[in-house]
C-alpha atoms as a PDB file:
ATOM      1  CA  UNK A   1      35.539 -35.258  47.583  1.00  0.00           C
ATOM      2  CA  UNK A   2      35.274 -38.892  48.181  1.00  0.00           C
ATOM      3  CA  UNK A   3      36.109 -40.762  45.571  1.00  0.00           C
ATOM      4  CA  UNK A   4      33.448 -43.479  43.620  1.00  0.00           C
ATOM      5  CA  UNK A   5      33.243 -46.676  45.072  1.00  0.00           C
ATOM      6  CA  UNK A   6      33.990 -49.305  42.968  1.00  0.00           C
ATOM      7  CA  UNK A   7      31.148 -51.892  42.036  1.00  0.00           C
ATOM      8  CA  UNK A   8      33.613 -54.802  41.295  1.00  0.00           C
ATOM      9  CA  UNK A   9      35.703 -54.095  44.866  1.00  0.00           C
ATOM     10  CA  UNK A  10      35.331 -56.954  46.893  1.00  0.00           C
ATOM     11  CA  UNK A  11      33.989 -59.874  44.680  1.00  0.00           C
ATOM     12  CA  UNK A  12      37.202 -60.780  43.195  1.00  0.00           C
ATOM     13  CA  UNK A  13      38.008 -64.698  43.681  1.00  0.00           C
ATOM     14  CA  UNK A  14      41.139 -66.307  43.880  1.00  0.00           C
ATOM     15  CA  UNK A  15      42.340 -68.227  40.635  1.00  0.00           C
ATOM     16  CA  UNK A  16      41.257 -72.048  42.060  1.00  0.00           C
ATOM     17  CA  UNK A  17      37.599 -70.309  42.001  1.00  0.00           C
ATOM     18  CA  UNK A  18      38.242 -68.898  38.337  1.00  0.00           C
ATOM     19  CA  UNK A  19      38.632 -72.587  37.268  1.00  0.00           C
ATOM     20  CA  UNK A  20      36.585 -74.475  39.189  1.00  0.00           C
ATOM     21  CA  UNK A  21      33.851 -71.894  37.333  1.00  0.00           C
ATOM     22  CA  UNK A  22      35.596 -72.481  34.054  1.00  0.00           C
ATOM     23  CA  UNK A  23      35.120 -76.287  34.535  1.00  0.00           C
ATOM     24  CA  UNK A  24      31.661 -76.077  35.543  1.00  0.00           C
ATOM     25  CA  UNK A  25      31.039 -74.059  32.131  1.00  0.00           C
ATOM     26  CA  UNK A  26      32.608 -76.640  30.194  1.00  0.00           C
ATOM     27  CA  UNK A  27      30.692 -79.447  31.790  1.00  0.00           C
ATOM     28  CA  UNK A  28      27.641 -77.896  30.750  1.00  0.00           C
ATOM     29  CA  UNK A  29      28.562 -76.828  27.357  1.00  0.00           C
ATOM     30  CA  UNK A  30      30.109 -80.614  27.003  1.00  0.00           C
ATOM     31  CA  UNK A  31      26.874 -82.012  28.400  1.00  0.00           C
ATOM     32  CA  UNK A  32      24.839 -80.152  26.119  1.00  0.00           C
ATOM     33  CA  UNK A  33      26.380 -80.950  23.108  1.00  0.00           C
ATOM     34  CA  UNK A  34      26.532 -84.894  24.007  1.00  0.00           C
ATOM     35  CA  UNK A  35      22.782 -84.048  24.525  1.00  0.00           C
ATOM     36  CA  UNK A  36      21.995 -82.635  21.079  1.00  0.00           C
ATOM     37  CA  UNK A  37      24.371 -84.686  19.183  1.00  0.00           C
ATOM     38  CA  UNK A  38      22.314 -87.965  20.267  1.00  0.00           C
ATOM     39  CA  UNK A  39      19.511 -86.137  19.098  1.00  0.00           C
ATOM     40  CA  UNK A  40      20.751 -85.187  15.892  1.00  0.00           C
ATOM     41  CA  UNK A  41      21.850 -88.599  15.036  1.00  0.00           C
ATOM     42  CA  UNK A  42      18.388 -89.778  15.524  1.00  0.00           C
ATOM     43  CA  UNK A  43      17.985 -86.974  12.586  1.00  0.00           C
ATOM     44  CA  UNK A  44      20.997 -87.400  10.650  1.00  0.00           C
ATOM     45  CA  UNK A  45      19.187 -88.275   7.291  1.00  0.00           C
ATOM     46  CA  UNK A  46      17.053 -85.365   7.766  1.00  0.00           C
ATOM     47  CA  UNK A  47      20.103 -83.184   8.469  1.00  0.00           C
ATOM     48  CA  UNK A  48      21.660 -85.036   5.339  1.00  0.00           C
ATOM     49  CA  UNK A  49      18.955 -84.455   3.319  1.00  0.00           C
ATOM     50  CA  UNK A  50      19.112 -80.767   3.808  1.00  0.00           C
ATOM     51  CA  UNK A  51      22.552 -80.053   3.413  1.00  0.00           C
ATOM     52  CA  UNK A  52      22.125 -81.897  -0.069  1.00  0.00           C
ATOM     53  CA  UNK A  53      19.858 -79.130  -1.810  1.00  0.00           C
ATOM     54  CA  UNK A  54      23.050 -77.341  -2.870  1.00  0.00           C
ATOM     55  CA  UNK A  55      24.258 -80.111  -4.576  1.00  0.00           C
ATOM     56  CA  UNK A  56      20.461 -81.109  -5.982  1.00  0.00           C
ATOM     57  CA  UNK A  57      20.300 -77.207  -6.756  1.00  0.00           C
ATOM     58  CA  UNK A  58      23.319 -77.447  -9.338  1.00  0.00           C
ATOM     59  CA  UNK A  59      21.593 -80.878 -11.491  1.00  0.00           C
ATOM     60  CA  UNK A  60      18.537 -79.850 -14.582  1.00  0.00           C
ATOM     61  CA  UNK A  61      16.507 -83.811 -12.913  1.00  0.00           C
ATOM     62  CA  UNK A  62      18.004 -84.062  -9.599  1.00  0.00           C
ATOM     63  CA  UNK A  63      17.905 -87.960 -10.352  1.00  0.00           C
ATOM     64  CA  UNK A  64      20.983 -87.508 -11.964  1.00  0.00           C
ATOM     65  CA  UNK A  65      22.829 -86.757  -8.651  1.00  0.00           C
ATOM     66  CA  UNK A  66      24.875 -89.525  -7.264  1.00  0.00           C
ATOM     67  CA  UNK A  67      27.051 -89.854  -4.260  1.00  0.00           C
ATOM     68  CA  UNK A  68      29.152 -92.368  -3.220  1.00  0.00           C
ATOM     69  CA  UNK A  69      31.124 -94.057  -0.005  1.00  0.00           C
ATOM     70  CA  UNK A  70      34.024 -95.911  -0.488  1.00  0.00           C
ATOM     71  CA  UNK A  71      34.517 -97.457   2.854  1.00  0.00           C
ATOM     72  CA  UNK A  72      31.874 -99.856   4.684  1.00  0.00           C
ATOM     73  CA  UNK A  73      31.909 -97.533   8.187  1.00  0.00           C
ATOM     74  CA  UNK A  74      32.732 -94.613   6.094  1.00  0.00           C
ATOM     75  CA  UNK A  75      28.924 -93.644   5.939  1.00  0.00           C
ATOM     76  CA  UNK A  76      28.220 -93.905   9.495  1.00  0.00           C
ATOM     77  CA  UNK A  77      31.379 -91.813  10.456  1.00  0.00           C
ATOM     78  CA  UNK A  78      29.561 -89.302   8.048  1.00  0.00           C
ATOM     79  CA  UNK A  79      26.329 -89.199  10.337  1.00  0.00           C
ATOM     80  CA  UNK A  80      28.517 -89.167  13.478  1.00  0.00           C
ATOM     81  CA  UNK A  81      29.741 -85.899  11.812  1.00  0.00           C
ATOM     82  CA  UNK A  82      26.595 -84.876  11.329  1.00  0.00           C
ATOM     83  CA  UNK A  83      25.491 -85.118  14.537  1.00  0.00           C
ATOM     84  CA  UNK A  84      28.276 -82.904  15.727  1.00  0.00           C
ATOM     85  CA  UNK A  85      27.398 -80.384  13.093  1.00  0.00           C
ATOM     86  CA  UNK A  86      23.587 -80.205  13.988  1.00  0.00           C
ATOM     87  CA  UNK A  87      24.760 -80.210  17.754  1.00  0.00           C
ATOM     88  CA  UNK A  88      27.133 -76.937  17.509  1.00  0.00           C
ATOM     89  CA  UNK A  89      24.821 -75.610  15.214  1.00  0.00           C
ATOM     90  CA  UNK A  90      21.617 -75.510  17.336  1.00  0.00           C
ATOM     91  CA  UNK A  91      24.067 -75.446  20.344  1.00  0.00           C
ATOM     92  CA  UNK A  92      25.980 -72.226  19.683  1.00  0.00           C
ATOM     93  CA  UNK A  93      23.560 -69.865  21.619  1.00  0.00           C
ATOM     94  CA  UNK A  94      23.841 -71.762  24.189  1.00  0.00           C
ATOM     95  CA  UNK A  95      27.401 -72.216  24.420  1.00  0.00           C
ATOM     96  CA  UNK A  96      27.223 -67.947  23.899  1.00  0.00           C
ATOM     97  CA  UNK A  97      25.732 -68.049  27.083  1.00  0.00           C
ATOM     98  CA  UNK A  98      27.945 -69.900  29.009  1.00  0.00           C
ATOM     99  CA  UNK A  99      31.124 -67.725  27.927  1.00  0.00           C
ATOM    100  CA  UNK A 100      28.780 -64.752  28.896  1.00  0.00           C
ATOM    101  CA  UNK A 101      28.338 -66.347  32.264  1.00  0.00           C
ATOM    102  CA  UNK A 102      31.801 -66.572  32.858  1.00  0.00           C
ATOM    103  CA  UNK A 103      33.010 -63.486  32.192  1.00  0.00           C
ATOM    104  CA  UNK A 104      30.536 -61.624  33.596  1.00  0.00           C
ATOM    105  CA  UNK A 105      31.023 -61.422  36.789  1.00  0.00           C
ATOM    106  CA  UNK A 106      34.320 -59.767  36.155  1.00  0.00           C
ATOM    107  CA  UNK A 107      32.401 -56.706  34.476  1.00  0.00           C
ATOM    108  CA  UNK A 108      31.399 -53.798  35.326  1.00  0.00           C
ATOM    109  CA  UNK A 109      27.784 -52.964  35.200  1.00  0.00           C
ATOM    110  CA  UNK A 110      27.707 -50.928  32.012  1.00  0.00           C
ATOM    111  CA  UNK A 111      29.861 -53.356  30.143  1.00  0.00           C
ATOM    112  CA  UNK A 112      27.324 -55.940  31.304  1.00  0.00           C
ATOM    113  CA  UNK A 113      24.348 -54.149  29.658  1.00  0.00           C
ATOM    114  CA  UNK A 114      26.669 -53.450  26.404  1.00  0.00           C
ATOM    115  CA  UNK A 115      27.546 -56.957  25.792  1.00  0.00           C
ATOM    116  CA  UNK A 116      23.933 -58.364  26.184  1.00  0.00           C
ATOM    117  CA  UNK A 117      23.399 -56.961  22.873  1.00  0.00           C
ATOM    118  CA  UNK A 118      26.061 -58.969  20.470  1.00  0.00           C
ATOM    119  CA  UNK A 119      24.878 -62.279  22.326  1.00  0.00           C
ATOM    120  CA  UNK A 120      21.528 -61.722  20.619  1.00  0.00           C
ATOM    121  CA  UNK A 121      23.215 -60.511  17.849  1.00  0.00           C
ATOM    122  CA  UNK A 122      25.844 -63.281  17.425  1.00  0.00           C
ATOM    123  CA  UNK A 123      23.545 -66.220  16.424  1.00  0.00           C
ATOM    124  CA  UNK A 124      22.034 -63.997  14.182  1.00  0.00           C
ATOM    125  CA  UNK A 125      25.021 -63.060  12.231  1.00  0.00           C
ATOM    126  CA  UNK A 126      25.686 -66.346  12.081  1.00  0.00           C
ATOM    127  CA  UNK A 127      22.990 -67.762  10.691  1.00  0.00           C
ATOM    128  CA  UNK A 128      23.905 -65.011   8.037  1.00  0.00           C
ATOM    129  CA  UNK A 129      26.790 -66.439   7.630  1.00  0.00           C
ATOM    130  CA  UNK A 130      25.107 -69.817   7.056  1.00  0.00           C
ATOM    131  CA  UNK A 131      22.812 -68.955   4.698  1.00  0.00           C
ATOM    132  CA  UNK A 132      24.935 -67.019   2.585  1.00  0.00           C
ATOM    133  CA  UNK A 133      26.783 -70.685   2.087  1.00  0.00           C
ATOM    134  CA  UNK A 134      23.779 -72.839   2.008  1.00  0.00           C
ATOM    135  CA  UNK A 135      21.713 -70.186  -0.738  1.00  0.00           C
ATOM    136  CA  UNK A 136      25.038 -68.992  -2.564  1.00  0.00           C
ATOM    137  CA  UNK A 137      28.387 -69.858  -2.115  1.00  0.00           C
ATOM    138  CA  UNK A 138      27.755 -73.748  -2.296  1.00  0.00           C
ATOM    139  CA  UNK A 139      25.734 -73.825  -5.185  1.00  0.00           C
ATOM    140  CA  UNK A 140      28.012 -71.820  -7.188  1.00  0.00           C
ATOM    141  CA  UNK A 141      31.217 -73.326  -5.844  1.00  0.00           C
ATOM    142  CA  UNK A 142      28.947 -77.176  -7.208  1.00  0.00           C
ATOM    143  CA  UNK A 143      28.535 -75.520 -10.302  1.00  0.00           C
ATOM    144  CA  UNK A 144      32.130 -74.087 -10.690  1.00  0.00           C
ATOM    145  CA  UNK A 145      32.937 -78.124 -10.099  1.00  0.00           C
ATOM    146  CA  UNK A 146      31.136 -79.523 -12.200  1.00  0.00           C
ATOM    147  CA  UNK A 147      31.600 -77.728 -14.895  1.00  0.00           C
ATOM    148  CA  UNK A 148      34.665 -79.660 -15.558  1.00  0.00           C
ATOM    149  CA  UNK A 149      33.077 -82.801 -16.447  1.00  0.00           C
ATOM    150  CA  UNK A 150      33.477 -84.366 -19.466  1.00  0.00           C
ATOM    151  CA  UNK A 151      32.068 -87.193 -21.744  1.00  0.00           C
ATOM    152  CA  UNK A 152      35.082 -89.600 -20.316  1.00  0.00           C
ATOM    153  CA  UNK A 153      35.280 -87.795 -16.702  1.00  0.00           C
ATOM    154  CA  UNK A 154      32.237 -87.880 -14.239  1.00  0.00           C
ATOM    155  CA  UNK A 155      31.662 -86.240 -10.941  1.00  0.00           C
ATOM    156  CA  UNK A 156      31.519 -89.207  -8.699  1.00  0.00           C
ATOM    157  CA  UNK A 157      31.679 -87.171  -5.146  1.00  0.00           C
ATOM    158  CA  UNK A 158      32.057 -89.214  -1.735  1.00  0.00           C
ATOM    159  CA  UNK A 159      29.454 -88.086   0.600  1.00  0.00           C
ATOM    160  CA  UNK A 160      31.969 -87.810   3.433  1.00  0.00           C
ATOM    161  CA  UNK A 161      33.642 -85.300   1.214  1.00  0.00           C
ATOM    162  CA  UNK A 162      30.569 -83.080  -0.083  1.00  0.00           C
ATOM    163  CA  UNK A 163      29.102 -83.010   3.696  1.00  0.00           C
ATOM    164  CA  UNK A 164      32.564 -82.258   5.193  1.00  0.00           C
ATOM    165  CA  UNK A 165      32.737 -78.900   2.544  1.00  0.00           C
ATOM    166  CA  UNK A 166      29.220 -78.185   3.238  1.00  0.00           C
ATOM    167  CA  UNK A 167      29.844 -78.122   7.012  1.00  0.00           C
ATOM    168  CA  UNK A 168      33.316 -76.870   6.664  1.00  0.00           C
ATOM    169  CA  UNK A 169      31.689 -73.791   4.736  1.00  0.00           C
ATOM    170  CA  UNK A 170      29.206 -73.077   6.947  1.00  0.00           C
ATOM    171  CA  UNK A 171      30.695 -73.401  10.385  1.00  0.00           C
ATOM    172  CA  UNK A 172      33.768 -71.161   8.698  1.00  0.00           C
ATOM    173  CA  UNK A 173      31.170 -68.510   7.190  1.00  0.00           C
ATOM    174  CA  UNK A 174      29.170 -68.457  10.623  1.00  0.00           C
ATOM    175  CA  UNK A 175      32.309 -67.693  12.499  1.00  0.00           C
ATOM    176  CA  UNK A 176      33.961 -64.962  10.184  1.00  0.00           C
ATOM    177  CA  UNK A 177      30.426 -63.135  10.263  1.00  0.00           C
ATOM    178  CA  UNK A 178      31.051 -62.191  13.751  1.00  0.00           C
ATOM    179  CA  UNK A 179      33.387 -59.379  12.412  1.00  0.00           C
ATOM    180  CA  UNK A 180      31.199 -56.715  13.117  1.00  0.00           C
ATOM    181  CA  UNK A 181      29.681 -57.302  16.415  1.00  0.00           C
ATOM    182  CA  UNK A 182      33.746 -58.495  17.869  1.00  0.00           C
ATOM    183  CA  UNK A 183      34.395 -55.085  16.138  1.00  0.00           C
ATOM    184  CA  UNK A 184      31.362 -53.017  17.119  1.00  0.00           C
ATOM    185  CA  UNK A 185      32.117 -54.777  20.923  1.00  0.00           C
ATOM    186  CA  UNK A 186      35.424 -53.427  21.017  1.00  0.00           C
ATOM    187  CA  UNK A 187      34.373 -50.065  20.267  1.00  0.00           C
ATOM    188  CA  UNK A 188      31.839 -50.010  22.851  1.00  0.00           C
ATOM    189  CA  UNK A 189      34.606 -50.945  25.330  1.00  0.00           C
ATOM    190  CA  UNK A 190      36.890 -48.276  23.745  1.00  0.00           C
ATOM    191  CA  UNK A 191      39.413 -50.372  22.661  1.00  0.00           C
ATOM    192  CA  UNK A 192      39.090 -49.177  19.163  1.00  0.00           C
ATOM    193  CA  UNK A 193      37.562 -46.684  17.531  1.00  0.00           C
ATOM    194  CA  UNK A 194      36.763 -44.809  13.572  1.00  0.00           C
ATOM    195  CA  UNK A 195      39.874 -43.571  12.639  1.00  0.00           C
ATOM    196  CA  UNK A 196      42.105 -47.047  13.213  1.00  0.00           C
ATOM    197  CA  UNK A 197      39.424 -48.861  11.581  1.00  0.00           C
ATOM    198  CA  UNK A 198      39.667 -46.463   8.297  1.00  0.00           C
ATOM    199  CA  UNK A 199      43.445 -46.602   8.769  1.00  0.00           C
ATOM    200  CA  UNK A 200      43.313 -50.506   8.679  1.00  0.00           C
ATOM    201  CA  UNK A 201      41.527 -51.097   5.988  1.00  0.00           C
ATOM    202  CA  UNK A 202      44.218 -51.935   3.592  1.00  0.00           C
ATOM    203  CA  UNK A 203      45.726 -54.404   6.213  1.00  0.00           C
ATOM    204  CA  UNK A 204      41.927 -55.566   6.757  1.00  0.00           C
ATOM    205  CA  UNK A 205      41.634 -56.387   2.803  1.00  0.00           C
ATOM    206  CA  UNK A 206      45.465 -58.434   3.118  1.00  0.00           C
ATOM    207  CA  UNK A 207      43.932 -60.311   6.549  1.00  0.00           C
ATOM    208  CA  UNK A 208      40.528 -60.925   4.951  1.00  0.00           C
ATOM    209  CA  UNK A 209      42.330 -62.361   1.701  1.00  0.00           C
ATOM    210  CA  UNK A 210      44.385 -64.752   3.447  1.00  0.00           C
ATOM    211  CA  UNK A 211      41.746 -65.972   5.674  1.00  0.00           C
ATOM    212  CA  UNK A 212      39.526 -66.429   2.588  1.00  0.00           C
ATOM    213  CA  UNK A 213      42.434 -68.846   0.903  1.00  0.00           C
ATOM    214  CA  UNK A 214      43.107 -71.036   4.317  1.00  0.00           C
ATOM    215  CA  UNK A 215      39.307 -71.903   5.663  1.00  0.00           C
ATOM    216  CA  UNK A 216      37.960 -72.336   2.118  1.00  0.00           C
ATOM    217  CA  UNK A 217      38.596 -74.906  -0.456  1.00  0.00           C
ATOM    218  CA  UNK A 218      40.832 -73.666  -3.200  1.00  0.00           C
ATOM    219  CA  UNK A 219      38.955 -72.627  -5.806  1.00  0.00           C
ATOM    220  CA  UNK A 220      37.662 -68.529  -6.457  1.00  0.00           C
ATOM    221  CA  UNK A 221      34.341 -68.991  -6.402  1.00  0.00           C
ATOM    222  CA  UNK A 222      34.565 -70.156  -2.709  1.00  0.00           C
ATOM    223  CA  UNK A 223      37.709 -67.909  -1.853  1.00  0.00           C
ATOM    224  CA  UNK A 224      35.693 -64.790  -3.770  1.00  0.00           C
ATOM    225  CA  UNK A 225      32.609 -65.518  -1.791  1.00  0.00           C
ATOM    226  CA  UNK A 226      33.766 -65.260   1.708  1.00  0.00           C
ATOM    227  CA  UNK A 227      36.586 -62.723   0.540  1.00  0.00           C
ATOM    228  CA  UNK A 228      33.582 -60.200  -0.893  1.00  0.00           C
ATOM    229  CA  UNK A 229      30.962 -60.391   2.166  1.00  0.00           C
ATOM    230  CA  UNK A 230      33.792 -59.951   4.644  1.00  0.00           C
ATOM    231  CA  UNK A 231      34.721 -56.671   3.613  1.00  0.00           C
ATOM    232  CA  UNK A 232      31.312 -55.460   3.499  1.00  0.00           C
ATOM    233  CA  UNK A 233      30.947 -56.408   7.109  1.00  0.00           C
ATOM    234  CA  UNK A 234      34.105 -54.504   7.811  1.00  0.00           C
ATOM    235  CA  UNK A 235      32.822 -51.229   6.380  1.00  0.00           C
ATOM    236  CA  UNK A 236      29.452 -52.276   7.873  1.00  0.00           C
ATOM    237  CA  UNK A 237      31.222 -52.600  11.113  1.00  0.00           C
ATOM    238  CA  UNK A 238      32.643 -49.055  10.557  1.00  0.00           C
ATOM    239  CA  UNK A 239      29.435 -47.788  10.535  1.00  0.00           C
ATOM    240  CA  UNK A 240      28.293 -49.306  13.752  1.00  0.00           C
ATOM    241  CA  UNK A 241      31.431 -48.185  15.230  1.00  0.00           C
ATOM    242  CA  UNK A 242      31.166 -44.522  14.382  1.00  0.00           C
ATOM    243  CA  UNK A 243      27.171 -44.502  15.925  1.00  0.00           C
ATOM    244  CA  UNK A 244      28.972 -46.108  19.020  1.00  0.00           C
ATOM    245  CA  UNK A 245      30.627 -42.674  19.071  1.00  0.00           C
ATOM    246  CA  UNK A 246      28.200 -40.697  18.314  1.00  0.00           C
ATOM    247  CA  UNK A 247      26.338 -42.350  21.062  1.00  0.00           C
ATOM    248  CA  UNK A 248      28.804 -41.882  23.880  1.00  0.00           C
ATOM    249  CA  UNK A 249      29.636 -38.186  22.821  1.00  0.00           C
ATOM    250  CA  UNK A 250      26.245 -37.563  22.721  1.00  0.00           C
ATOM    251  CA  UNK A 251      26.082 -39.163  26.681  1.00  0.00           C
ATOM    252  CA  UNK A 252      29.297 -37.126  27.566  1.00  0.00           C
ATOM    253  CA  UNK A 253      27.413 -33.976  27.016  1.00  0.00           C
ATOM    254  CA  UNK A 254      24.853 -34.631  28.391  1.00  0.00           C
ATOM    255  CA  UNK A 255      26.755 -35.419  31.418  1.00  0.00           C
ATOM    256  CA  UNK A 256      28.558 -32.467  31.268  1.00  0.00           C
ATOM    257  CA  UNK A 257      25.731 -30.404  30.786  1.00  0.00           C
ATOM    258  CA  UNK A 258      24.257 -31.619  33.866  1.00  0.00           C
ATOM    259  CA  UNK A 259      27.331 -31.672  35.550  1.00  0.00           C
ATOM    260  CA  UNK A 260      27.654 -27.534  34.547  1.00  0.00           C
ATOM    261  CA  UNK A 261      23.467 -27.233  35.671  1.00  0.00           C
ATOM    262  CA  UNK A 262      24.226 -28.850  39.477  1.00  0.00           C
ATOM    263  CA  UNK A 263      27.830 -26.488  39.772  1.00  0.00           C
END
């Protein structure tokens, strides 16, 4: 019985190829962001304005909010940062593509079709992620802040600091929301599957912890806030993992089935 012929046989490409396809990638991706970031500067007090509704959100007469900068260039560094924000922001689909570009090749067909999925379902998560910082977190983290004020001792924030948490937060929260499709992707490679997720739990509630206290600032309300969602995307991620299974048993029998109908 011959046996099947193998669809990647044939196109694989020595390692100066591998990089020269690698550098093209980051070209692009480079060129893209340069792109966006000039763009977003032209928008930075738009941007700026935006990311200050948390801190608006946490004052009765948002007249009373004040922010300061300390150092004449200090402000303009600010929108510089801003710029980058805005331009890996809008960017990261993009920049999802190009990884998906080069590593596609070296996949097989199927895998192919299962990972066009989590790159539509990556920005989404991630604007998740986003929100839940921009809408919760943030505002409640403000709060938790200033609270401490007294009659002698004012919040006086720096903008470069406030925009640099805001950012911080939400780039952080974006990324970490990409637990279940990295796990969900694994399973539908069969790299992992139910039973090591249930078995991991109490090592995913130690990793999710200490992640929690070293990308947020240290205070609970922050540490709480990624610490709580995570773990719900963990058991949410068990759930997509066990329909992967059910899935690909289900496809196994049929197979077989057919398989038993042509004998």
């Amino acid at each position: 019985m011959a046996e099947p012929e193998d669809e990647l046989a044939g196109s694989e490409a020595p390692l100066l190829e591998h990089l020269t396809e690698l550098r093209k990638r980051l070209i692009h991706s480079a060129i893209a962001i340069v792109v966006l970031m000039i763009v977003c500067f032209l928008f930075a007090g738009q941007i700026f304005d935006i990311l200050l509704n948390p801190y608006r959100s946490i004052y009765a007469d948002p007249g009373d909010m004040e922010l300061i900068y300390t150092a004449p260039q200090e402000f303009f560094f600010t929108q510089v940062n801003l710029a980058f924000f805005g331009a890996v922001f809008i960017g990261f689909p993009y920049l999802a593509t190009q990884i998906y570009g080069f590593v596609s090749p070296g996949l097989y067909k199927h895998e192919r079709k299962a990972l066009v999925p989590y790159l539509i379902a990556t920005p989404v998560f991630f604007l998740l992620g986003a929100a839940m910082v921009y809408f919760v977190v943030l505002p409640m983290a403000l709060g938790f802040f200033a609270g401490m004020q007294t009659d002698e001792i004012k919040l006086l924030a720096k903008v470069s600091e406030y925009l640099g948490l805001a950012m911080t937060l939400i780039l952080a929260f974006g990324v970490c929301f990409q637990l279940p499709v990295v796990l969900t992707l694994l399973a539908q490679l069969d790299l992992i599957n139910v039973e090591q997720l249930k078995k991991g739990r109490r090592y995913a509630i130690v990793g999710i912890l200490i992640v929690a206290a070293f990308i947020t600032p240290p205070d609970p309300i922050s540490q709480i806030g990624l610490a709580l969602p995570m773990y719900g995307l963990y058991e949410l991620a068990i759930l997509s993992v066990r329909m992967v299974e059910k899935r690909r048993k289900a496809a196994l029998a049929a197979e077989e089935a057919k398989n038993v109908e042509q004998a």
